[in-house]
Protein backbone atom coordinates (compact mmCIF):
# COMPACT_ATOMS: atom_id res chain seq x y z
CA UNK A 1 -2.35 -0.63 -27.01
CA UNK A 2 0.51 -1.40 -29.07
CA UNK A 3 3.22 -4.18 -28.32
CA UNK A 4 5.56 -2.80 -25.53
CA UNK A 5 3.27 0.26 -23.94
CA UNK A 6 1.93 0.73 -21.13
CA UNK A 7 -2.25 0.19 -19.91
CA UNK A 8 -4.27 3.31 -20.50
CA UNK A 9 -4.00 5.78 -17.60
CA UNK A 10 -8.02 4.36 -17.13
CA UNK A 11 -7.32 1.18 -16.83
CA UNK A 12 -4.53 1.94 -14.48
CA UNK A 13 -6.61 4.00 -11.97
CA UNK A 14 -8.69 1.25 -12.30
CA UNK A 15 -6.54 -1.31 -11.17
CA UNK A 16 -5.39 1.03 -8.19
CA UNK A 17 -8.86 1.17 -7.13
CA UNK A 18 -9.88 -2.22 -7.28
CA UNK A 19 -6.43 -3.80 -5.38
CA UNK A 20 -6.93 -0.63 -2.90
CA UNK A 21 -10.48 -1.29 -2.10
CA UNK A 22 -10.35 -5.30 -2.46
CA UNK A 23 -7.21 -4.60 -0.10
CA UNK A 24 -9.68 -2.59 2.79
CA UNK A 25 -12.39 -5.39 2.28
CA UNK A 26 -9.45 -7.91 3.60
CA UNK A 27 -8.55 -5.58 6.36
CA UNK A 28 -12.28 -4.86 7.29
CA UNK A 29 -13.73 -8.29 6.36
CA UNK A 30 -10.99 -10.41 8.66
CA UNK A 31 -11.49 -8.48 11.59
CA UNK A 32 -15.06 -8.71 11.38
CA UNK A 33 -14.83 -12.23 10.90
CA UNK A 34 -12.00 -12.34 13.79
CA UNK A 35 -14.05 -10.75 16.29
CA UNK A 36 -17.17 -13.01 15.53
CA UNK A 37 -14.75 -16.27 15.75
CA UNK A 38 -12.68 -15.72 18.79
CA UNK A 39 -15.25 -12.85 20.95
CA UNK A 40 -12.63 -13.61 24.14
CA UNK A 41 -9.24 -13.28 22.42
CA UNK A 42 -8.17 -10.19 21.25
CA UNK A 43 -4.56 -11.55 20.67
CA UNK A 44 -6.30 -14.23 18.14
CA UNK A 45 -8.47 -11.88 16.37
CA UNK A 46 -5.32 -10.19 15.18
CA UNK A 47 -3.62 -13.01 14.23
CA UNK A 48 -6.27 -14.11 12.11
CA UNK A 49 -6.77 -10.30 10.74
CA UNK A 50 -2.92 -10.02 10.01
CA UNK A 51 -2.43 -13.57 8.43
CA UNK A 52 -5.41 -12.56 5.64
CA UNK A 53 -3.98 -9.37 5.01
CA UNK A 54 -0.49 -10.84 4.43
CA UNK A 55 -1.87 -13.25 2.06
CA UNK A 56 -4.54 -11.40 0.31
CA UNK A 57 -1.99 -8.09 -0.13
CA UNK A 58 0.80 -10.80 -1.46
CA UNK A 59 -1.77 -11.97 -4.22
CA UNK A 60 -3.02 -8.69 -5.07
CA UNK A 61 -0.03 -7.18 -5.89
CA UNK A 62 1.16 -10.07 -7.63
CA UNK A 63 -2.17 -9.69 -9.89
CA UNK A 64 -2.30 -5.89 -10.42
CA UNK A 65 1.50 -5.60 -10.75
CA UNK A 66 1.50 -5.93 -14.48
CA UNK A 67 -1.33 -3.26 -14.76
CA UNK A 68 -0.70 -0.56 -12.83
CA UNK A 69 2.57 -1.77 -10.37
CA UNK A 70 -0.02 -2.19 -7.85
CA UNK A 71 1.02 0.47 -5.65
CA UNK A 72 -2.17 0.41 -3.75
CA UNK A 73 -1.26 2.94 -1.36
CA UNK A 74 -0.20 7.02 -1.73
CA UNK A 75 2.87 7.29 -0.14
CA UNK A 76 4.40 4.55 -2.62
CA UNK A 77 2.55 6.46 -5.53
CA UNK A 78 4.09 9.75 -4.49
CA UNK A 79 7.41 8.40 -3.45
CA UNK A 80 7.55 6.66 -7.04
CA UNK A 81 7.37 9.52 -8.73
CA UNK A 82 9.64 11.92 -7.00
CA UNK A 83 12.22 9.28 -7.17
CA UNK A 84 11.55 8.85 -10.66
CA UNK A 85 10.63 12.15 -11.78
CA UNK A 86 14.21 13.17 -13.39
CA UNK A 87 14.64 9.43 -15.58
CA UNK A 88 10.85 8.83 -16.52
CA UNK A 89 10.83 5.94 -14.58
CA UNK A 90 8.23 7.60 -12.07
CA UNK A 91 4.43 8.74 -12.77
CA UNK A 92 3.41 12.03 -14.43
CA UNK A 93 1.75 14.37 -12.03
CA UNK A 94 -1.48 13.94 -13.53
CA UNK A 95 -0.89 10.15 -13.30
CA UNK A 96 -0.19 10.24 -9.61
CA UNK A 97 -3.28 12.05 -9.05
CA UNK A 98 -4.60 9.84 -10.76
CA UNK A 99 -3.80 6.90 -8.94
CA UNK A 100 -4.22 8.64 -5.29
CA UNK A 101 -7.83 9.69 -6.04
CA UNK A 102 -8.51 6.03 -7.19
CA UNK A 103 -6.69 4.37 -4.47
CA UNK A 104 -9.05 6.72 -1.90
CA UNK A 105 -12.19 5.91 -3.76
CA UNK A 106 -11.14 2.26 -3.67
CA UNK A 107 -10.56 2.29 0.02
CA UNK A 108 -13.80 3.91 0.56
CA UNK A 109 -15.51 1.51 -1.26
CA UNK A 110 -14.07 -1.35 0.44
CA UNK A 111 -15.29 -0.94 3.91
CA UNK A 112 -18.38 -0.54 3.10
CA UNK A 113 -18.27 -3.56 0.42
CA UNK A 114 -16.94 -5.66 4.12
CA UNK A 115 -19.59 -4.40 6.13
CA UNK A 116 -22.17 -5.21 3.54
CA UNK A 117 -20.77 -8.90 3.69
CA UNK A 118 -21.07 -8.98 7.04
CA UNK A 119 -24.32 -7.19 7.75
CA UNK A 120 -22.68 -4.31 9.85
CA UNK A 121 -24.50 -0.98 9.37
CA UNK A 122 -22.16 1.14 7.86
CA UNK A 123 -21.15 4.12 9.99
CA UNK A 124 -17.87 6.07 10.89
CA UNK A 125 -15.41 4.59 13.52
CA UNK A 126 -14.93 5.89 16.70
CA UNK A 127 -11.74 4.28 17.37
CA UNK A 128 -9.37 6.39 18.47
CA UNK A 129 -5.57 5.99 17.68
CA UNK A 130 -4.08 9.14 16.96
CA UNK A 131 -1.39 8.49 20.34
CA UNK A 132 2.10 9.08 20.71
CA UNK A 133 3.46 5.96 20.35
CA UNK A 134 0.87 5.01 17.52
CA UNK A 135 1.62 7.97 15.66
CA UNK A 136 5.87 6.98 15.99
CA UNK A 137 4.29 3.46 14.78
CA UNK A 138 2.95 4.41 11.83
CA UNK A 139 6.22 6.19 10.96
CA UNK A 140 8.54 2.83 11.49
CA UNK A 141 6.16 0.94 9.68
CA UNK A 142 5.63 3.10 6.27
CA UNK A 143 9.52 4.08 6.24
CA UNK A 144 10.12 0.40 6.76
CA UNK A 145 6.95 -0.27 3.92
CA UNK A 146 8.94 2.08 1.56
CA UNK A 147 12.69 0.84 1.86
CA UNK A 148 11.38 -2.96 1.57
CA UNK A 149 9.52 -1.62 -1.78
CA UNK A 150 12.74 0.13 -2.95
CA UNK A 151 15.78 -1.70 -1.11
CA UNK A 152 14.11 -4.88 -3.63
CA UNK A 153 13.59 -2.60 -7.12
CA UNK A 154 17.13 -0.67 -6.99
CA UNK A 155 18.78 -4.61 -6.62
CA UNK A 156 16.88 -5.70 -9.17
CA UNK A 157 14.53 -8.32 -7.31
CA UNK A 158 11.25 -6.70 -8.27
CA UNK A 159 10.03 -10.73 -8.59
CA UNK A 160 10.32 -10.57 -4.81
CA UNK A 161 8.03 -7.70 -4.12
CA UNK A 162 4.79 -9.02 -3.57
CA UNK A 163 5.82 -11.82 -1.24
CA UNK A 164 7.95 -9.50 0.53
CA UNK A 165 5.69 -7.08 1.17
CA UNK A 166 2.85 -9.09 2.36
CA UNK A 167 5.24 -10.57 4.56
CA UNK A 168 6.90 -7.40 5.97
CA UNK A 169 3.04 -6.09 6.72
CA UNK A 170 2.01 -9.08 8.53
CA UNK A 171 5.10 -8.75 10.65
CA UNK A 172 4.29 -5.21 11.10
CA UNK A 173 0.67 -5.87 12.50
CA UNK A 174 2.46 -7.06 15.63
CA UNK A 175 5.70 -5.33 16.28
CA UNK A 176 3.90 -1.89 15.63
CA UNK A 177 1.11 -0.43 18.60
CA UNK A 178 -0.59 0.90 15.61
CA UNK A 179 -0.75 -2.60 14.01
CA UNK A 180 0.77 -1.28 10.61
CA UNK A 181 -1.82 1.34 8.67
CA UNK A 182 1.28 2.52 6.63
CA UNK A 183 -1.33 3.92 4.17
CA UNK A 184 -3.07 6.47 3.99
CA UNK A 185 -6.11 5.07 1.46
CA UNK A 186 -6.40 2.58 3.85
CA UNK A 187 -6.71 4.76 6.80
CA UNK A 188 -8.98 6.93 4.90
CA UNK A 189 -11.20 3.62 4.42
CA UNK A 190 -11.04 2.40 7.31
CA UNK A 191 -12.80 5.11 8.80
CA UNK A 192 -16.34 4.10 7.44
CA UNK A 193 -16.38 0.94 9.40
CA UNK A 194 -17.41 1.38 13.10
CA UNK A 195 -15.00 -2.52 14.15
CA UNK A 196 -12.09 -4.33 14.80
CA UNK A 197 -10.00 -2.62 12.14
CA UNK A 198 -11.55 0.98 12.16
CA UNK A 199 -10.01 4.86 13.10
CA UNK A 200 -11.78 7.44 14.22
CA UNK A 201 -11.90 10.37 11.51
CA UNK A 202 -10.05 12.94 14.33
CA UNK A 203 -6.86 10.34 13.93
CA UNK A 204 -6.91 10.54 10.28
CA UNK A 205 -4.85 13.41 9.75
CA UNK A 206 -2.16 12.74 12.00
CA UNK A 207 -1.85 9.16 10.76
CA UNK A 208 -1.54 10.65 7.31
CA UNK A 209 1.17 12.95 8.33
CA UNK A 210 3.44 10.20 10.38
CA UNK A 211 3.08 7.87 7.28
CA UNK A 212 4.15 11.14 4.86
CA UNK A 213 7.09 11.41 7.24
CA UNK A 214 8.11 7.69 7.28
CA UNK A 215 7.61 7.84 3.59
CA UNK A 216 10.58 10.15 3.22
CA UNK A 217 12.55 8.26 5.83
CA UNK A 218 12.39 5.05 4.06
CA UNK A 219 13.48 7.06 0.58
CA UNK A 220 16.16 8.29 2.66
CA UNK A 221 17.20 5.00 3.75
CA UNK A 222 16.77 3.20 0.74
CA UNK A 223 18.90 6.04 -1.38
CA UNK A 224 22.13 5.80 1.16
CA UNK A 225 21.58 1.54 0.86
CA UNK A 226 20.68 1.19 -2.53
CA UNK A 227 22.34 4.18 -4.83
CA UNK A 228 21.32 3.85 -8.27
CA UNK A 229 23.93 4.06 -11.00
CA UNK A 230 23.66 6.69 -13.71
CA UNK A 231 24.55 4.78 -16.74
CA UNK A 232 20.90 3.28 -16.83
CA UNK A 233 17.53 4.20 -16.34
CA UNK A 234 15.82 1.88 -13.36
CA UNK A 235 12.93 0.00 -14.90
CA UNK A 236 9.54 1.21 -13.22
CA UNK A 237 7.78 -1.13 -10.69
CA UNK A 238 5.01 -2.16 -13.18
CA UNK A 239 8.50 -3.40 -15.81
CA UNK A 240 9.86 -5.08 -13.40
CA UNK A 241 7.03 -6.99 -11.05
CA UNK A 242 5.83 -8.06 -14.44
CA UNK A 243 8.86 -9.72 -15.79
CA UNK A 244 11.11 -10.17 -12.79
CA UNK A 245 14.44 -9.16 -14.58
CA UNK A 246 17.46 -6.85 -12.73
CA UNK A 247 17.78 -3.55 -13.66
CA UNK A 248 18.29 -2.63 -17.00
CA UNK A 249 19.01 0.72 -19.24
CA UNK A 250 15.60 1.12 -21.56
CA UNK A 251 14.78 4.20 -23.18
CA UNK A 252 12.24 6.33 -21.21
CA UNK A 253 8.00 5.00 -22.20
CA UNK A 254 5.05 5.83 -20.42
CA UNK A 255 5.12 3.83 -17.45
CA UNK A 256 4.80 3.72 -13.79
């Protein structure tokens, strides 16, 4: 890898699949944990489930950032590169695929790599979720997800990303009924543990849809807020979580 380019697409997928499934263990791991600490006190267990997941997602994408701009999650993937898609500040194709399939796999594999901590037999969830008002939850909380994500890149505080968005999922855990998938390789995951934090496989599919949908509404929102200016190209998400700096015209690289 020469001086200025990016991390081999392998290495990237990589990185996507280790932050997404260390991201799942969190999820899966706390709630495990939560519900073997405080059996009586359901409004605890989350407390204790959101509070790791705001501080384990906060480090992780401060970690993988430089690698891969730890997306960790398919809607940002996707929504990265169709906002990007026209500059070359957004993924190839390929290279979204790329990352999606790895994010999945890495969701996957962290369930099971919680309920192996924990000694739970590993087994599909029959939570069930896919309501009304869970389904309208899940599309507050990814459009929300995405314009926090872009509101910071387009104004050039990229440094405030992960903090931000550990913080703005924690928050989301409790004004949400759905307590804040907002990811679909997390909702995918979650379905191979049968506790606290699983979903049924029947509400995978329409969780997946209402976080497509809030996807676009928080590129929506985010566009009419934040308009980019033409003169420059916006630095990708990996450019600018790794160095922190505003905006800045660069000729187009290989880079998410």
């Amino acid at each position: 890898m020469t001086a200025g380019s990016p991390p081999a697409l392998w290495r990237r997928a990589v990185a996507e699949a280790l932050g997404t499934g260390l991201l799942v263990a969190i999820v899966v791991g706390s709630g495990i944990a939560a519900q073997r600490l405080s059996p009586d006190d359901v409004g605890l267990q989350l407390l204790q489930n959101s509070l790791a997941t705001t501080l384990g997602l906060a480090v992780l994408i401060g970690v993988l950032g430089p690698v891969s701009g730890a997306h960790l999650n398919p809607v940002v993937t996707v929504v990265d590169w169709f906002t990007g898609r026209r500059d070359g500040s957004g993924p190839r194709a390929g290279d979204g695929l790329a990352y999606v399939a790895a994010q999945v796999a890495g969701g996957i594999g962290g369930a099971l790599l919680a309920n192996a901590m924990f000694g739970v037999p590993s087994g599909l969830s029959t939570t069930d979720r896919a309501t009304g008002p869970h389904l309208l939850a899940e599309v507050v909380a990814t459009a929300g997800l995405v314009l926090v994500i872009h509101g910071l890149l387009r104004s050039g505080r990229a440094a405030w990303v992960p903090a931000a968005v550990g913080a703005y999922i924690g928050a989301a855990y409790w004004f949400t009924s759905s307590t804040s998938f907002a990811n679909p390789a997390v909702t995918v995951g979650r379905v191979f543990t049968d506790t606290f934090a699983g979903i049924d496989p029947a509400s995978v599919l329409p969780f997946v849809a209402a976080q497509a949908l809030g996807g676009a509404l928080g590129v929506l929102v985010a566009a009419v807020l934040y308009p980019r200016t033409p003169s420059a190209r916006p630095r990708t998400p990996a450019e600018q979580i790794n160095d922190g700096g505003p905006t800045a015209a660069r000729q187009p690289e290989e880079v998410l």
